[in-house]
C-alpha atoms as a PDB file:
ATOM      1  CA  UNK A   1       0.000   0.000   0.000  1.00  0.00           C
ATOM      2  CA  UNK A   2       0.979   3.636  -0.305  1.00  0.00           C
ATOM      3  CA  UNK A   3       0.600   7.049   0.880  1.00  0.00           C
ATOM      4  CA  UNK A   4       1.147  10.036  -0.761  1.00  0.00           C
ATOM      5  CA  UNK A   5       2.757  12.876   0.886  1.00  0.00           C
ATOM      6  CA  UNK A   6       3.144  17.108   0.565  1.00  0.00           C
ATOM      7  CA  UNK A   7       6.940  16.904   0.444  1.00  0.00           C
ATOM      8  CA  UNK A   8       9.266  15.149  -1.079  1.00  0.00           C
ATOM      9  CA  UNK A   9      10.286  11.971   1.412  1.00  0.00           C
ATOM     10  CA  UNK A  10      13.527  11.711   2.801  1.00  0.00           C
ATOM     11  CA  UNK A  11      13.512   9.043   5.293  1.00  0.00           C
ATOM     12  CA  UNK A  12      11.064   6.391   6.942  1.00  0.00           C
ATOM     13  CA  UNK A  13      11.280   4.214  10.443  1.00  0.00           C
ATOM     14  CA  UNK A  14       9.282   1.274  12.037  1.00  0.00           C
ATOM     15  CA  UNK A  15       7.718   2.037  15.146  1.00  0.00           C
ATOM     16  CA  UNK A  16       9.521  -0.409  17.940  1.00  0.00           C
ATOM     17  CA  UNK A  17       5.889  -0.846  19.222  1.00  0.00           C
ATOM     18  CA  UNK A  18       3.613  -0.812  16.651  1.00  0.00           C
ATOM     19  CA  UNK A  19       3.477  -3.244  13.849  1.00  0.00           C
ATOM     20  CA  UNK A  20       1.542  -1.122  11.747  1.00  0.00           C
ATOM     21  CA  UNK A  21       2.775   2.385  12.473  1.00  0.00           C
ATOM     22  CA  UNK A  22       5.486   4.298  10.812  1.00  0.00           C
ATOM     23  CA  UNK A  23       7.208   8.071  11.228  1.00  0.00           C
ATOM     24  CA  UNK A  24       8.374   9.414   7.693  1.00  0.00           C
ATOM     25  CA  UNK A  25      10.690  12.631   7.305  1.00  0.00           C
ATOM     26  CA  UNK A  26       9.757  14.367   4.078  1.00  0.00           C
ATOM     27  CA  UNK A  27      11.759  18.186   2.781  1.00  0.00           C
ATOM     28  CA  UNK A  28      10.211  20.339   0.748  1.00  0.00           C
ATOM     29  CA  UNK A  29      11.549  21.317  -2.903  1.00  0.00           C
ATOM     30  CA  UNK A  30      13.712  17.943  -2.714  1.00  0.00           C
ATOM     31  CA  UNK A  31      15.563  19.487   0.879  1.00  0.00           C
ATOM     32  CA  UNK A  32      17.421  22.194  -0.818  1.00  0.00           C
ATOM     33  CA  UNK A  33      15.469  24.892   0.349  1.00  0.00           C
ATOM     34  CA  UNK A  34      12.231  25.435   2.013  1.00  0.00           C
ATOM     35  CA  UNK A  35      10.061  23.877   5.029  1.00  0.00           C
ATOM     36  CA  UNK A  36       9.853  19.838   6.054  1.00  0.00           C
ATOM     37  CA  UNK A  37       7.022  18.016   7.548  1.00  0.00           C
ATOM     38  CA  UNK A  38       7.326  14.580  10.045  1.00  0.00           C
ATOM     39  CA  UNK A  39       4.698  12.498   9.202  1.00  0.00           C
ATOM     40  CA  UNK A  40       3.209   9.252  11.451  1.00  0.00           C
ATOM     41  CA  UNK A  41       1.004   7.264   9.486  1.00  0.00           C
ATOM     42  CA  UNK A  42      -1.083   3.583  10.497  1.00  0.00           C
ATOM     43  CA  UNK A  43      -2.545   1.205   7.952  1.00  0.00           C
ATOM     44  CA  UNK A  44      -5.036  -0.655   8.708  1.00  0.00           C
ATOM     45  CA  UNK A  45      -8.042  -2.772   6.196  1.00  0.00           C
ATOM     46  CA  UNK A  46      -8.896   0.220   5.041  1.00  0.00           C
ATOM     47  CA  UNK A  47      -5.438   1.432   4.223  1.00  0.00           C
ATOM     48  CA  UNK A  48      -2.957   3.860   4.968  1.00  0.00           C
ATOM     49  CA  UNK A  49      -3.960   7.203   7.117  1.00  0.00           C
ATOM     50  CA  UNK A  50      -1.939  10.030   8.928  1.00  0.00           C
ATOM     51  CA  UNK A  51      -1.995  10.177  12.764  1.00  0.00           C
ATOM     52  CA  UNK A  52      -0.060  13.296  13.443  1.00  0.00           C
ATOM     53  CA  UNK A  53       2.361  15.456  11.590  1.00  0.00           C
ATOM     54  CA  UNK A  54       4.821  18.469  12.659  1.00  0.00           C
ATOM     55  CA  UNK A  55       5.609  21.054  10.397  1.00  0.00           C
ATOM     56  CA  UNK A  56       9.059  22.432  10.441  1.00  0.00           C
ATOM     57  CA  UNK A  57      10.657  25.358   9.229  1.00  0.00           C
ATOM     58  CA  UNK A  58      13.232  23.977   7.372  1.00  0.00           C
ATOM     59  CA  UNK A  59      13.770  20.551   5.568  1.00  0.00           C
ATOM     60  CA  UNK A  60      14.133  17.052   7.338  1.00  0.00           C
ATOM     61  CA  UNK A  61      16.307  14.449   6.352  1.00  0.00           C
ATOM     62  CA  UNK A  62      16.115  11.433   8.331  1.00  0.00           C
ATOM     63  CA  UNK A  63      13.949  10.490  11.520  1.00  0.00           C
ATOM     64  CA  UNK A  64      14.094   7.783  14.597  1.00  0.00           C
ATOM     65  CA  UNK A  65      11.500   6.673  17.364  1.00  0.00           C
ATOM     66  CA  UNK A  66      12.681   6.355  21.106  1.00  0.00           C
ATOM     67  CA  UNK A  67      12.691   3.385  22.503  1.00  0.00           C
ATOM     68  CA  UNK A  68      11.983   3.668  25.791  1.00  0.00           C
ATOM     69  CA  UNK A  69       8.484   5.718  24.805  1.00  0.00           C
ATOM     70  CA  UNK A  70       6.304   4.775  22.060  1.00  0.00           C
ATOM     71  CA  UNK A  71       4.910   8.504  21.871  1.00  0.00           C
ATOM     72  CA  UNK A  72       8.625  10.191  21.229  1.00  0.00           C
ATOM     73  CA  UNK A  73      10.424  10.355  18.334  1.00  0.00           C
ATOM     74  CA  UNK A  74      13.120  12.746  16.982  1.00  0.00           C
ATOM     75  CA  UNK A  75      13.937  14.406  13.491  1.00  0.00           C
ATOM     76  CA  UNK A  76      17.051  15.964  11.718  1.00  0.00           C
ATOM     77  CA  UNK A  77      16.667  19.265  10.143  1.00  0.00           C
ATOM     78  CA  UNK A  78      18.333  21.050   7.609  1.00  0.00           C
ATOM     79  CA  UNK A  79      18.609  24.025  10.107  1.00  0.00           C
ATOM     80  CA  UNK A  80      21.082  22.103  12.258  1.00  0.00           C
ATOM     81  CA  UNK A  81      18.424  21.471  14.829  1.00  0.00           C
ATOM     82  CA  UNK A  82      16.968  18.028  16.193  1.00  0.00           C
ATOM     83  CA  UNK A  83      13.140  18.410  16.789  1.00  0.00           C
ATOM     84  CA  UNK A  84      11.900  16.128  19.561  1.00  0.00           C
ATOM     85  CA  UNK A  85       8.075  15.481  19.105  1.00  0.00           C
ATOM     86  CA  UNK A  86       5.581  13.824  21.660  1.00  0.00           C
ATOM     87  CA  UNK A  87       2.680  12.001  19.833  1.00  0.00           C
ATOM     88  CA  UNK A  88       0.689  12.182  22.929  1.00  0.00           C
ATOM     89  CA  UNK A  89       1.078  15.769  23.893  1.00  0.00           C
ATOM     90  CA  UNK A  90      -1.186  18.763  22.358  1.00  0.00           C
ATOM     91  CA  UNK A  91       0.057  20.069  18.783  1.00  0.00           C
ATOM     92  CA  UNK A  92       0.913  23.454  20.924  1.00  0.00           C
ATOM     93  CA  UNK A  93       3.155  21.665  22.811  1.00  0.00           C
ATOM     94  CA  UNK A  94       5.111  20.160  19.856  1.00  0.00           C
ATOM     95  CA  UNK A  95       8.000  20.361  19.611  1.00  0.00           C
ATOM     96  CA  UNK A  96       9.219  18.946  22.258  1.00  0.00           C
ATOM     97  CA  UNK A  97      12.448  20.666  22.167  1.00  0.00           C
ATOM     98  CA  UNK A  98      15.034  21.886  19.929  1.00  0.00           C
ATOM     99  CA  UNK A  99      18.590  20.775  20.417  1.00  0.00           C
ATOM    100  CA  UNK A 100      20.857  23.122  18.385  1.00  0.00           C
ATOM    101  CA  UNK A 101      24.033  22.154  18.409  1.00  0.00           C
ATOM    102  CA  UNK A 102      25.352  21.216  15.552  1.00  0.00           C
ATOM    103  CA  UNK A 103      26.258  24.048  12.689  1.00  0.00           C
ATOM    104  CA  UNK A 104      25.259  22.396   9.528  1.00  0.00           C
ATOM    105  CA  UNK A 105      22.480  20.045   8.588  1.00  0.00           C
ATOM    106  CA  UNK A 106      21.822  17.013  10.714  1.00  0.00           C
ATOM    107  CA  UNK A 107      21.367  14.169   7.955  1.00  0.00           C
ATOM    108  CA  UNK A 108      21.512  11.050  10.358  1.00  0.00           C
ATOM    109  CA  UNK A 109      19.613  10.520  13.868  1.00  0.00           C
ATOM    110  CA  UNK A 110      19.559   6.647  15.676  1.00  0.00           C
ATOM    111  CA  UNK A 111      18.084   5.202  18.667  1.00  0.00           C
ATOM    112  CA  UNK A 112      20.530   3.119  20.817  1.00  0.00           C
ATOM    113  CA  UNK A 113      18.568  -0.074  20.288  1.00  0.00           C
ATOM    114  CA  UNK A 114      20.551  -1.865  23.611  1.00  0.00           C
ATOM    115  CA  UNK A 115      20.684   1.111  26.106  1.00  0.00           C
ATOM    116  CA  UNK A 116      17.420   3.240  24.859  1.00  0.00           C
ATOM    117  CA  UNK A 117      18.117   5.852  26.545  1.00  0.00           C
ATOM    118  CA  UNK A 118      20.485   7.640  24.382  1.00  0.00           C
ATOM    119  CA  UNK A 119      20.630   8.547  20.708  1.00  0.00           C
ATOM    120  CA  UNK A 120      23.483   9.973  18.174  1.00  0.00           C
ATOM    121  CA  UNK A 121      22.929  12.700  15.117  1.00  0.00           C
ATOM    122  CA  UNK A 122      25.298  12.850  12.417  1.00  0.00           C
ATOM    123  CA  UNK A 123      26.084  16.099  10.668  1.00  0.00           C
ATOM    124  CA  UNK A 124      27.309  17.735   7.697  1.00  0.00           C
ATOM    125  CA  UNK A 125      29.271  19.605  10.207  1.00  0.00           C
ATOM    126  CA  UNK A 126      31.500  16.796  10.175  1.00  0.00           C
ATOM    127  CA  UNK A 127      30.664  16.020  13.743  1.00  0.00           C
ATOM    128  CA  UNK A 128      28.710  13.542  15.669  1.00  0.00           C
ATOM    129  CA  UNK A 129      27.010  14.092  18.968  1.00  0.00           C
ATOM    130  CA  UNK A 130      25.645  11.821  22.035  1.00  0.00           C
ATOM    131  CA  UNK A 131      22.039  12.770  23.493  1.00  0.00           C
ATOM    132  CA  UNK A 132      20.421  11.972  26.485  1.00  0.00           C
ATOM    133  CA  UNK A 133      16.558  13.406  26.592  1.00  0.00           C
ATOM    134  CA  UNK A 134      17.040  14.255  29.983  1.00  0.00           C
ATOM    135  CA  UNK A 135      20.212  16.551  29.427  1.00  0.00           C
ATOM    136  CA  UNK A 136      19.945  19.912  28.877  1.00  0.00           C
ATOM    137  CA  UNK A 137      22.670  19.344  26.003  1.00  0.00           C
ATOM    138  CA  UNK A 138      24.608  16.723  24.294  1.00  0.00           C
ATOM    139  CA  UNK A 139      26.662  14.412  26.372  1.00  0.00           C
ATOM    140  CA  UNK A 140      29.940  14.092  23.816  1.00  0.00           C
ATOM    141  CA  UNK A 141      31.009  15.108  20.679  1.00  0.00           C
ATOM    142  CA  UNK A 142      32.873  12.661  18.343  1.00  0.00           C
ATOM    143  CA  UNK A 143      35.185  14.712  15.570  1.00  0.00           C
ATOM    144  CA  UNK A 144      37.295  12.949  13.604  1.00  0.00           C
ATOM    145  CA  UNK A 145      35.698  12.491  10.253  1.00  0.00           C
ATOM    146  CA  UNK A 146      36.800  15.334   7.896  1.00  0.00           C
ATOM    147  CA  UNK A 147      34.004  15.846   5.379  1.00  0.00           C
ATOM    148  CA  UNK A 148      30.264  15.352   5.986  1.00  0.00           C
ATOM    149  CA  UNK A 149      28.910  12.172   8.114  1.00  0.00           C
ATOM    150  CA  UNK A 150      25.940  10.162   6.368  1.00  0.00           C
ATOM    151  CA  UNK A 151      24.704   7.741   8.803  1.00  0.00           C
ATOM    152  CA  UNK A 152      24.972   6.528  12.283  1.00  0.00           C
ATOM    153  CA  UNK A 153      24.333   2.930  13.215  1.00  0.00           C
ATOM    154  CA  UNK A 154      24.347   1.685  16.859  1.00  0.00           C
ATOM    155  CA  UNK A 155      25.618  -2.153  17.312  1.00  0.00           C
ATOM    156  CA  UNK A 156      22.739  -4.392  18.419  1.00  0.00           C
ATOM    157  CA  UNK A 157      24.792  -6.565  19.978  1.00  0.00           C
ATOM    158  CA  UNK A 158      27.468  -3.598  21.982  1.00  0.00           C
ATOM    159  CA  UNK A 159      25.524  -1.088  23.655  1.00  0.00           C
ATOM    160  CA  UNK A 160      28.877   0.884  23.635  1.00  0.00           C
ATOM    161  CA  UNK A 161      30.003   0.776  19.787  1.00  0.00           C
ATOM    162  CA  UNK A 162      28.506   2.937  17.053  1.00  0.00           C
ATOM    163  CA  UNK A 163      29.904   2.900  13.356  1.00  0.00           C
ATOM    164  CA  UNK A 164      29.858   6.109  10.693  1.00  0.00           C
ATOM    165  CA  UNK A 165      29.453   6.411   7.157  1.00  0.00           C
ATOM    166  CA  UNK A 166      31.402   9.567   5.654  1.00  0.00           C
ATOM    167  CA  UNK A 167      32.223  11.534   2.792  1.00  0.00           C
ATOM    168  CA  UNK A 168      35.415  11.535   3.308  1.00  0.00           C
ATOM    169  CA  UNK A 169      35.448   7.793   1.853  1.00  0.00           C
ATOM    170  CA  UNK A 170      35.509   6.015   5.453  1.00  0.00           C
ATOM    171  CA  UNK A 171      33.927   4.326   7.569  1.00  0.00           C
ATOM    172  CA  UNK A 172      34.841   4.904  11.417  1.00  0.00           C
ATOM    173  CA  UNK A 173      33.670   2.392  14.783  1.00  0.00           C
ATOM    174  CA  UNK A 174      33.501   3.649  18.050  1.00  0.00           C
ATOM    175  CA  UNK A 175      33.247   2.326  21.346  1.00  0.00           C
ATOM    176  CA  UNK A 176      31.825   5.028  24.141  1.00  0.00           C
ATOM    177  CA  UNK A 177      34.065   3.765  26.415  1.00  0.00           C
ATOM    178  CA  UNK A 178      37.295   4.914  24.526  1.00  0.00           C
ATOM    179  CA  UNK A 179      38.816   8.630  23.964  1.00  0.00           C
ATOM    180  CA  UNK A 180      38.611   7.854  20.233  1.00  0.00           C
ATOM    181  CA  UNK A 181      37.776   5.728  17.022  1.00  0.00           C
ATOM    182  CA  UNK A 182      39.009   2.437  17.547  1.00  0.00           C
ATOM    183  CA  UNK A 183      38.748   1.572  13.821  1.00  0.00           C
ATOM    184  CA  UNK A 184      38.704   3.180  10.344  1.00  0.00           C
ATOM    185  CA  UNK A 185      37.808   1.363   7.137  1.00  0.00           C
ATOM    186  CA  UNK A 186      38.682   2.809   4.003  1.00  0.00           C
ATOM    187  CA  UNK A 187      35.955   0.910   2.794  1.00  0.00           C
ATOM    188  CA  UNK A 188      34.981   2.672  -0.681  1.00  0.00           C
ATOM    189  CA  UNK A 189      37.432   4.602  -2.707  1.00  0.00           C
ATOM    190  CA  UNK A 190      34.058   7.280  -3.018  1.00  0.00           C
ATOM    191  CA  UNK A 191      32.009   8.845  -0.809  1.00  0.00           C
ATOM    192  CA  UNK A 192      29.950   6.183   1.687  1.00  0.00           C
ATOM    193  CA  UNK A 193      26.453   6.939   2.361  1.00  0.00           C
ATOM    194  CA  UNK A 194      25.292   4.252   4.358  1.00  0.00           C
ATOM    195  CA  UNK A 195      26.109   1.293   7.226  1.00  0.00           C
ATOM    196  CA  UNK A 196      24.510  -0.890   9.162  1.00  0.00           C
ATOM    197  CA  UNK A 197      25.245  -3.200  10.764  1.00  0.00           C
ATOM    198  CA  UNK A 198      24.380  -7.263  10.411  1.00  0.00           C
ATOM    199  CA  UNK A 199      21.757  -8.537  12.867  1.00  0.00           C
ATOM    200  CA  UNK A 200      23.017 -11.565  14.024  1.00  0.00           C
ATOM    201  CA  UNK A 201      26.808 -11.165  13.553  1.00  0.00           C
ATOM    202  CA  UNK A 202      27.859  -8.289  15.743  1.00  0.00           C
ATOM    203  CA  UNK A 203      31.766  -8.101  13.523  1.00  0.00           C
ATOM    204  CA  UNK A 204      29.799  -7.680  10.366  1.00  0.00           C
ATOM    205  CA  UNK A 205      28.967  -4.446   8.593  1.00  0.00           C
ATOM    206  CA  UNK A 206      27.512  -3.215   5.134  1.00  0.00           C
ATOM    207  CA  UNK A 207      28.095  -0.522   3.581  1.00  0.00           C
ATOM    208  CA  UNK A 208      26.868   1.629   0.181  1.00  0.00           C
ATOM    209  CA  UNK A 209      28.483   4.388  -1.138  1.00  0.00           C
ATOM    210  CA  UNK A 210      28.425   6.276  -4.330  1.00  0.00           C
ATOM    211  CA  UNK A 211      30.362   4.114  -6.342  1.00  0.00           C
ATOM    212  CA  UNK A 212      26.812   1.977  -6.847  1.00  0.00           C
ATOM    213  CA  UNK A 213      28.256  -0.927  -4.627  1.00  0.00           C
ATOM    214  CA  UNK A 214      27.324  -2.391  -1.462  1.00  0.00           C
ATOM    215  CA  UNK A 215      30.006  -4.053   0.311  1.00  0.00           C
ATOM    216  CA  UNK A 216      29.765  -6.306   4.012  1.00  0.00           C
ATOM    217  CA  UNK A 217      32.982  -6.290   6.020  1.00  0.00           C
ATOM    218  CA  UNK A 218      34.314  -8.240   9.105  1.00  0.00           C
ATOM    219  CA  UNK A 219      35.452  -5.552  11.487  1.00  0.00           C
ATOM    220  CA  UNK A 220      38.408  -7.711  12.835  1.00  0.00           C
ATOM    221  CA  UNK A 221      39.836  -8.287   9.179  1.00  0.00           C
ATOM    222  CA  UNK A 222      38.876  -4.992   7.527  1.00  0.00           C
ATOM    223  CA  UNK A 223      40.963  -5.250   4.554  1.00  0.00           C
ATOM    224  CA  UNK A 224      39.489  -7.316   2.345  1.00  0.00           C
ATOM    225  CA  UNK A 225      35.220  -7.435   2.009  1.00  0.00           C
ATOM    226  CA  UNK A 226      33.524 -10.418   2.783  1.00  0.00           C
ATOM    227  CA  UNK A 227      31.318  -9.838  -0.212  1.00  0.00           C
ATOM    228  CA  UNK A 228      30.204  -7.099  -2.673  1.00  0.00           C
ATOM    229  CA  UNK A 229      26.929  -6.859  -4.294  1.00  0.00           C
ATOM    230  CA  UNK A 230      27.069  -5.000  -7.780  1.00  0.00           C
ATOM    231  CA  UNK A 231      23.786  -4.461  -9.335  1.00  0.00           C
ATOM    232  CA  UNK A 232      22.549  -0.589  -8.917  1.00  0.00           C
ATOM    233  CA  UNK A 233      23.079   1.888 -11.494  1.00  0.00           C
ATOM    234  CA  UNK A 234      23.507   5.101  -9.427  1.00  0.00           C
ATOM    235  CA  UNK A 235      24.884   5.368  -5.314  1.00  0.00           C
ATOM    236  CA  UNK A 236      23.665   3.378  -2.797  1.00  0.00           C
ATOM    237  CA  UNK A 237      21.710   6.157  -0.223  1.00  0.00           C
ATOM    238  CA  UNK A 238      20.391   3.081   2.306  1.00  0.00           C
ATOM    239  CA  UNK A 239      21.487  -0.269   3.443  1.00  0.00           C
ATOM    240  CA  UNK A 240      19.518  -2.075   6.263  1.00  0.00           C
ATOM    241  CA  UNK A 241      20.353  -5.016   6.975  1.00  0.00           C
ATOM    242  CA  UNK A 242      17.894  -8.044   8.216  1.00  0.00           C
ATOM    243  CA  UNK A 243      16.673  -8.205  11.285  1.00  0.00           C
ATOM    244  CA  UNK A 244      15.265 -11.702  10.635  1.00  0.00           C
ATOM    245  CA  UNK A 245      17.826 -13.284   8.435  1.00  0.00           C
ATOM    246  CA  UNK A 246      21.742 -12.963   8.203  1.00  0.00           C
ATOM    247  CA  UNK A 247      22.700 -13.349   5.375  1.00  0.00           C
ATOM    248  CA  UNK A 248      19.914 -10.502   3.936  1.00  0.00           C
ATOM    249  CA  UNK A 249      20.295  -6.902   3.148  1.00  0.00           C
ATOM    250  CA  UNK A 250      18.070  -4.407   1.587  1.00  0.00           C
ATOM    251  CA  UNK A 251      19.104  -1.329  -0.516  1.00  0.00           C
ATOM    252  CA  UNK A 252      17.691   2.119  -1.627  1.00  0.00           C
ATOM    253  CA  UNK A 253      19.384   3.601  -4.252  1.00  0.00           C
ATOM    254  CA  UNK A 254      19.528   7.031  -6.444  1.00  0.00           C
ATOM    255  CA  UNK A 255      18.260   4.957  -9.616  1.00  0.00           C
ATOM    256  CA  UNK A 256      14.575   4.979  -8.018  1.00  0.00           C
ATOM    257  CA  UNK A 257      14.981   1.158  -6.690  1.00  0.00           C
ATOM    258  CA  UNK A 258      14.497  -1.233  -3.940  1.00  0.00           C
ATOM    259  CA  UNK A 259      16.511  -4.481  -4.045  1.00  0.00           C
ATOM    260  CA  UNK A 260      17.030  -7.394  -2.058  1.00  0.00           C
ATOM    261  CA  UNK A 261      20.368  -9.427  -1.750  1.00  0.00           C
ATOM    262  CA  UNK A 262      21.852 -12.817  -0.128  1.00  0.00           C
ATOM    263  CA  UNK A 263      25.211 -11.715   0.713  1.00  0.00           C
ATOM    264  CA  UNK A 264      26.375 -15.286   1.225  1.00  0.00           C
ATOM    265  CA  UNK A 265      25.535 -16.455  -2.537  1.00  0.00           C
ATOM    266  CA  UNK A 266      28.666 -16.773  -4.618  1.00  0.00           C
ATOM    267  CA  UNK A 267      29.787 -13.067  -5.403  1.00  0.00           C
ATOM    268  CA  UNK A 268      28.797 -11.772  -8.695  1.00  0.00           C
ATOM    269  CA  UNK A 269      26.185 -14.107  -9.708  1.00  0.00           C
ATOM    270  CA  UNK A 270      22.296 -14.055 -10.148  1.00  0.00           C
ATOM    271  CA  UNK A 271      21.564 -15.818  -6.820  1.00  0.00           C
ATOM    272  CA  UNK A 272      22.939 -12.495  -4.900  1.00  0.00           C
ATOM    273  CA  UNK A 273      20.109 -10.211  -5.902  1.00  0.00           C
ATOM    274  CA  UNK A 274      16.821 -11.926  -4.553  1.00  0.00           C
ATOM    275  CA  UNK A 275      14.822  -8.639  -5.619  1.00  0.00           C
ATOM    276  CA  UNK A 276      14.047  -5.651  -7.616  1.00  0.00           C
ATOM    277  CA  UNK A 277      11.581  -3.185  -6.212  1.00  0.00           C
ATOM    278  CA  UNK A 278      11.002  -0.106  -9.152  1.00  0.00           C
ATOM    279  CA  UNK A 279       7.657   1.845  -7.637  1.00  0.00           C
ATOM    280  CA  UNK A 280       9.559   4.896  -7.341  1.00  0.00           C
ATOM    281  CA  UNK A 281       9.539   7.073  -9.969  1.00  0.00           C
ATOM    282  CA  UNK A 282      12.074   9.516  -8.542  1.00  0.00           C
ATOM    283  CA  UNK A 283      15.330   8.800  -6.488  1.00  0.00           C
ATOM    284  CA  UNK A 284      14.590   6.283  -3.505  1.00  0.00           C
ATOM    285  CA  UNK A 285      16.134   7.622  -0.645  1.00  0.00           C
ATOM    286  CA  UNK A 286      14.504   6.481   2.589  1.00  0.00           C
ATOM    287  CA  UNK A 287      14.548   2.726   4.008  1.00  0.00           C
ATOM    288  CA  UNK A 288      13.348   0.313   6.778  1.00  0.00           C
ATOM    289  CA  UNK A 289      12.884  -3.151   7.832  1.00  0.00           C
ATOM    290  CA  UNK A 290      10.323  -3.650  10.390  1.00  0.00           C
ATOM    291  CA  UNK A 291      11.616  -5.667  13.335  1.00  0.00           C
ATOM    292  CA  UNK A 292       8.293  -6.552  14.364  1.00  0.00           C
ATOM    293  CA  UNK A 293       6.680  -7.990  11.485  1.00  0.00           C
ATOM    294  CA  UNK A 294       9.295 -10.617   9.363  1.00  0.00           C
ATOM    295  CA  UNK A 295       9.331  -9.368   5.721  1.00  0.00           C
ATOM    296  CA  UNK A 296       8.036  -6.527   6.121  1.00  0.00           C
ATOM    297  CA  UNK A 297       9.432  -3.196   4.290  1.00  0.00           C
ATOM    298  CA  UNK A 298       8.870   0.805   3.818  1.00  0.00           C
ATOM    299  CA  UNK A 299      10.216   2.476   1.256  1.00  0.00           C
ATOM    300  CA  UNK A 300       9.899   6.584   0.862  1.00  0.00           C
ATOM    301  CA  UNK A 301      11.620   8.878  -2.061  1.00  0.00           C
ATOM    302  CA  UNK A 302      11.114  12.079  -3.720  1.00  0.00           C
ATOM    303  CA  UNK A 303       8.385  11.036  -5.816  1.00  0.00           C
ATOM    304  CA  UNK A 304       6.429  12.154  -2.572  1.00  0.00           C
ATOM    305  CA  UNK A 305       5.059   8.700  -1.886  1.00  0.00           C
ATOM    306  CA  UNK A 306       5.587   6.087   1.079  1.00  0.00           C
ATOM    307  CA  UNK A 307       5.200   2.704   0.413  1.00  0.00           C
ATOM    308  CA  UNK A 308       4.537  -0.568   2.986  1.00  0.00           C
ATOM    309  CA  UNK A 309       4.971  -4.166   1.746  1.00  0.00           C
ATOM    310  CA  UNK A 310       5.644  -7.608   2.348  1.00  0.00           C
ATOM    311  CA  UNK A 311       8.916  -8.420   0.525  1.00  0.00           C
ATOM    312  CA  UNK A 312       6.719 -11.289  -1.346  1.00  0.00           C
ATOM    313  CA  UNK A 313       3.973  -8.792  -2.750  1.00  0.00           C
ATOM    314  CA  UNK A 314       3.954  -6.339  -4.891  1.00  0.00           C
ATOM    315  CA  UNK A 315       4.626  -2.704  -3.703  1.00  0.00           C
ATOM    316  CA  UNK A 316       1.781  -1.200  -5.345  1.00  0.00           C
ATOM    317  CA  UNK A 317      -0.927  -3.507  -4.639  1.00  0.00           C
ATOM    318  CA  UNK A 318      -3.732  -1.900  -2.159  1.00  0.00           C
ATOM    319  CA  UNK A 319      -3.409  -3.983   0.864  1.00  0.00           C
ATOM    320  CA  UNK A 320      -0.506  -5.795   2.777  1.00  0.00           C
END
């Protein structure tokens, strides 16, 4: 099923609750200039509806859900600001608040999925930060990177360890605990866009970058990929992988698809791609896998529509 939206769509996230709820970031005038809107919509029998939405003065790019409170959920701006909204509080109330510290736009926001109280934004600041909701600002700033950071993704295994995906061609792992990085991966010779990391083998990590490739790495032998998956014709904006399956990872991509891939086939042949999703008609650039519901997958782009599906359906059919 789909839903169509004002703005162009950035970014979309499973509630951690809700099977059948979902928080979509959306920029106007595809985020270069102008204002953004989070949207929280529910499907149901009779389809897809909107519970709540925020307006925002500038664009948003990406979005995340607490996870110690189903009613709170947070949203990167193109302003530099993180809006915190409360689902269950009055639309005067909203937002939440407004944590400003970052100089450029926030592009990246996750929920620690081990520790839940916490959360990290990425910037194009070239900085990340540590939040707490009940700080009055962020609890550490991690600068090392040297051109703008892409994504954020926690470990679910290591409530301690983060990774980042940069521009400046690396990809960096962290551990709270330490004064610095304790790894960086040189992992695409172009800009990297995305990570995350595998579900069920806390050393394993994908990445996508804008050389069209997505590549998984073992963190203890980074110099040589496990695998690489070749199939898109334009840079890799989001890789999630499985939360119900190892060896599977999903991809958006700038050439308006959706694909599914077993990283553990033999590299380079047919068996690798499992799945071609082409509903979007513009640049597909948001991405989730539902945790609660096995198969399950959101897609949003700048064609200004969201779309919900079982990976064994078709995209645009009317019901799930």
């Amino acid at each position: 099923m789909h839903y169509r939206t004002a703005y162009n769509g950035y970014a979309c996230a499973f509630s951690p609750f809700h099977e059948n709820r979902i928080a979509v970031a959306t920029a106007q005038n595809f985020g270069i200039i102008g204002n953004g809107r989070q949207h929280v919509l529910e499907w149901g029998p009779m389809g897809m509806r909107e519970v709540a939405a925020f307006d925002t003065a500038d664009g948003l790019y990406d979005c995340a859900w607490c996870e110690e409170n189903e009613n709170i959920l947070v949203s990167a701006s193109g302003d530099g600001s993180i809006k915190v909204w409360d689902l269950s509080a009055p639309g005067a109330m909203n937002p939440l608040r407004s944590l400003e510290e970052h100089s450029h736009e926030v592009y990246s926001v996750e929920w620690n999925p081990s520790r839940r109280d916490c959360f990290l934004s990425a910037s194009w600041d070239d900085t990340i930060k540590l939040w707490n909701l009940d700080a009055p600002g962020s609890l550490r700033t991690f600068a090392e990177h040297t051109y703008c950071i892409y994504t954020v993704s926690w470990n679910p295994a290591h409530a301690d360890v983060f990774a980042s995906a940069s521009g400046d061609n690396t990809v960096k792992i962290w551990d709270l605990r330490q004064p610095a990085s304790t790894l960086t991966m040189a992992a695409h010779a172009y800009e990297i866009l995305a990570t995350d990391w595998n579900k069920y083998n806390d050393c394993i990590l994908a990445t996508g970058s804008v050389d069209k490739s997505v590549k998984l790495w073992d963190v203890r032998n980074p110099t040589v990929p496990l695998s690489t998956l070749r199939g898109h014709q334009y840079a890799v904006r989001r890789v999630k992988c499985s939360p119900h399956s190892e060896a599977i990872v999903y991809t958006a991509s700038y050439d308006m698809t959706l694909r599914m891939w077993d990283w553990k086939a033999p590299e380079g042949t047919p068996a690798q791609q499992l799945a071609v999703w082409d509903q979007h008609t513009e640049f597909a650039v948001g991405l989730d896998v539902s945790t609660l519901a096995d198969g399950l997958i959101a897609s949003t782009g700048w064609d200004e529509t969201v779309y919900v599906w079982h990976q064994q359906s078709d995209p645009r059919a009317v019901a799930l």
